[in-house]
Protein backbone atom coordinates (compact mmCIF):
# COMPACT_ATOMS: atom_id res chain seq x y z
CA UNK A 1 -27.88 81.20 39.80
CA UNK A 2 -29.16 84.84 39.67
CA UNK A 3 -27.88 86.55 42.66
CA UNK A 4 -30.10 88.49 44.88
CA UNK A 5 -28.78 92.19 44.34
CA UNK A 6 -29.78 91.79 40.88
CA UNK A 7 -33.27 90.45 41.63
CA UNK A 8 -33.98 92.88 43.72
CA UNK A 9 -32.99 95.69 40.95
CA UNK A 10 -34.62 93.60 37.60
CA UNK A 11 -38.08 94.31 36.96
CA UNK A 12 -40.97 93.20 34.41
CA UNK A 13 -40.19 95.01 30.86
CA UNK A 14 -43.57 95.19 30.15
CA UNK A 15 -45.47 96.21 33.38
CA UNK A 16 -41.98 97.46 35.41
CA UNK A 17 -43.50 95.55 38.46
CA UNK A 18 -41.50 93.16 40.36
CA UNK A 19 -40.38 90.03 39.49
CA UNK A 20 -39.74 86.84 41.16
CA UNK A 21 -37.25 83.69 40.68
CA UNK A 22 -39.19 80.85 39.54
CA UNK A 23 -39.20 77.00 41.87
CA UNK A 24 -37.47 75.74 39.11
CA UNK A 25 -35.24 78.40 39.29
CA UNK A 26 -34.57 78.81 35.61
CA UNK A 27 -36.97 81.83 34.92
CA UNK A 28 -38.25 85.03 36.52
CA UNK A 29 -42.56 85.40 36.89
CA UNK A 30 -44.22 88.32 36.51
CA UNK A 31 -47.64 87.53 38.24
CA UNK A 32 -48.92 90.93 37.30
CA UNK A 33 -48.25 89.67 33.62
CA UNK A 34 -48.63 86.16 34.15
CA UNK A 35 -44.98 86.11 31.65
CA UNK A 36 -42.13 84.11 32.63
CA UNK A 37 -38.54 85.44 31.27
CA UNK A 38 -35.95 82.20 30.84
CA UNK A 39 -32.77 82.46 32.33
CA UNK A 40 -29.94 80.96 29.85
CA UNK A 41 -26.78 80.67 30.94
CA UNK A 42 -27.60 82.75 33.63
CA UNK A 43 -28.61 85.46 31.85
CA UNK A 44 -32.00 86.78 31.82
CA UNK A 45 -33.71 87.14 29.07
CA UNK A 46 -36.05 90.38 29.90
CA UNK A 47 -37.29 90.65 26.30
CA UNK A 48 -41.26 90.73 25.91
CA UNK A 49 -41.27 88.93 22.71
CA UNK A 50 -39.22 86.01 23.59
CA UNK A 51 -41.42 85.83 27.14
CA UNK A 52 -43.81 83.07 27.91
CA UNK A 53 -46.87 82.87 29.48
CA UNK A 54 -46.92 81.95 33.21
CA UNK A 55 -48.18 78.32 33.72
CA UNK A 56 -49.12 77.57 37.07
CA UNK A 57 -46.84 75.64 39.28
């Protein structure tokens, strides 16, 4: 689980806007650029080539 102190400091690589915990709680959205960044081993992954794009939940 990503704690909150470091959501509140990570933001979108691409865009630097904010970024929000997914419901599934294994990626962060960027709704600006409809990308979603997995979380593995709860790590982010906050590269813009391994990003995917933002499907609807």
């Amino acid at each position: 689980m990503i704690k909150k102190e470091l959501l509140d400091i990570l933001a979108c690589p691409k865009c630097k806007g904010p970024i929000q915990l997914n419901k599934k709680e294994n990626g962060l959205i960027c709704r600006v650029c409809k990308l979603v960044y997995e979380i593995k081993d709860d790590i982010p992954i906050m590269l813009i080539d391994e990003a995917r794009p933002l499907e609807e939940e």
